[in-house]
Protein backbone atom coordinates (compact mmCIF):
# COMPACT_ATOMS: atom_id res chain seq x y z
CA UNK A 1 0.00 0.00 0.00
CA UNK A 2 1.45 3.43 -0.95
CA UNK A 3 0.95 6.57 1.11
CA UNK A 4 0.11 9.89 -0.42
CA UNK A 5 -0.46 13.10 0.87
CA UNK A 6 -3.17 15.61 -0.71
CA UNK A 7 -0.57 17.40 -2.52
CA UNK A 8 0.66 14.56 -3.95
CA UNK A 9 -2.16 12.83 -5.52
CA UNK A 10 -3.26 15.70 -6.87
CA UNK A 11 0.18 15.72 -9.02
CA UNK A 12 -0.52 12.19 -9.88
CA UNK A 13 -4.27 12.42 -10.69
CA UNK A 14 -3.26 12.07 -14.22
CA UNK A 15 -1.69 8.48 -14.19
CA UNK A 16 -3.71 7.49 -10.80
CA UNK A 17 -5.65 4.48 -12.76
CA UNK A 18 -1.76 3.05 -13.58
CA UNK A 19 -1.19 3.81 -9.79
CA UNK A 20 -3.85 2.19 -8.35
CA UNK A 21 -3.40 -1.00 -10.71
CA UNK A 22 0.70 -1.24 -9.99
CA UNK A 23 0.19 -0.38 -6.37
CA UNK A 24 -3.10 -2.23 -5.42
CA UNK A 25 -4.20 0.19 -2.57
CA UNK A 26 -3.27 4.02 -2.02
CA UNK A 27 -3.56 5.59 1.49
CA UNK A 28 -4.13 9.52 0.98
CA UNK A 29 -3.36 11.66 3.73
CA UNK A 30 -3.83 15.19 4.90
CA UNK A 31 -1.11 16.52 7.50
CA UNK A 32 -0.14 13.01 8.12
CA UNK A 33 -3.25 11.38 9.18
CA UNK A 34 -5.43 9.09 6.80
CA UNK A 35 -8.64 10.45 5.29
CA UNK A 36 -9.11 8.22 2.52
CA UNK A 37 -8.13 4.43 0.70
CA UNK A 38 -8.57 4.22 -2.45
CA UNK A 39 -9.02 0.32 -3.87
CA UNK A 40 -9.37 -1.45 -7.53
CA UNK A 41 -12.85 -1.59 -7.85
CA UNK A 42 -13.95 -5.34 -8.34
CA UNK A 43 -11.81 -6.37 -5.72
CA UNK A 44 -8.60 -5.47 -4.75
CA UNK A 45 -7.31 -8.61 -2.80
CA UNK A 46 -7.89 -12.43 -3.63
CA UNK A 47 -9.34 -14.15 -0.65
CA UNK A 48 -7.52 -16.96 0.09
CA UNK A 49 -9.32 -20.52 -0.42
CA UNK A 50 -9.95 -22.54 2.75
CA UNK A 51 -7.46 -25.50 1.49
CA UNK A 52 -4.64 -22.12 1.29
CA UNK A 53 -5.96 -21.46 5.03
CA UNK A 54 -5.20 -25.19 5.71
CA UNK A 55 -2.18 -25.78 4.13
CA UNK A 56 -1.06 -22.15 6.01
CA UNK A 57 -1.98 -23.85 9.76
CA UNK A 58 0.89 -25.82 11.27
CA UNK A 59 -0.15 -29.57 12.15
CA UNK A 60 -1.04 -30.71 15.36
CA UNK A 61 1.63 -33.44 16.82
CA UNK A 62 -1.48 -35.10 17.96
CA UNK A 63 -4.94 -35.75 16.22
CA UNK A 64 -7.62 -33.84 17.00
CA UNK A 65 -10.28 -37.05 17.82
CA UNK A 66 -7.65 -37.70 20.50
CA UNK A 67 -7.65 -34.39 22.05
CA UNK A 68 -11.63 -34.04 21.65
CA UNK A 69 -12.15 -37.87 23.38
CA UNK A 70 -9.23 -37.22 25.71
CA UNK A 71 -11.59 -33.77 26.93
CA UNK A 72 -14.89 -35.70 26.92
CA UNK A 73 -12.65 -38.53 29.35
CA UNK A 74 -12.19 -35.40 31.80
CA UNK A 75 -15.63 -34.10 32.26
């Protein structure tokens, strides 16, 4: 994400589609502090798939069934 203040994207408003495309978000600021985000429209970010989610989470030295019967023992 690339910052820009007021000042700045007004110099860019020219080539801001090209900007927005290499850049994928652009945080516009005004004396430092954030007053706008500007996004592709259609959707900036990919959501990641629920086997990327899985393959992302580190694996459990022991199986879950064991864990969930070893709690049910306890109770």
């Amino acid at each position: 994400m690339r910052t820009l203040s007021i000042r700045e994207m007004r110099n860019e408003l020219g080539r801001l589609d090209r900007l927005i495309s290499t850049e994928g978000e652009i945080l516009i600021t005004r004396r430092g502090k954030p007053i706008a985000r500007l996004i592709p429209a259609g959707g900036a970010r990919k959501k990641p798939s629920h086997a990327d989610l899985r393959a992302a989470m580190p694996r459990l030295a022991t199986g879950s069934e064991r864990l969930l019967r070893a709690e049910r023992d306890e109770r």
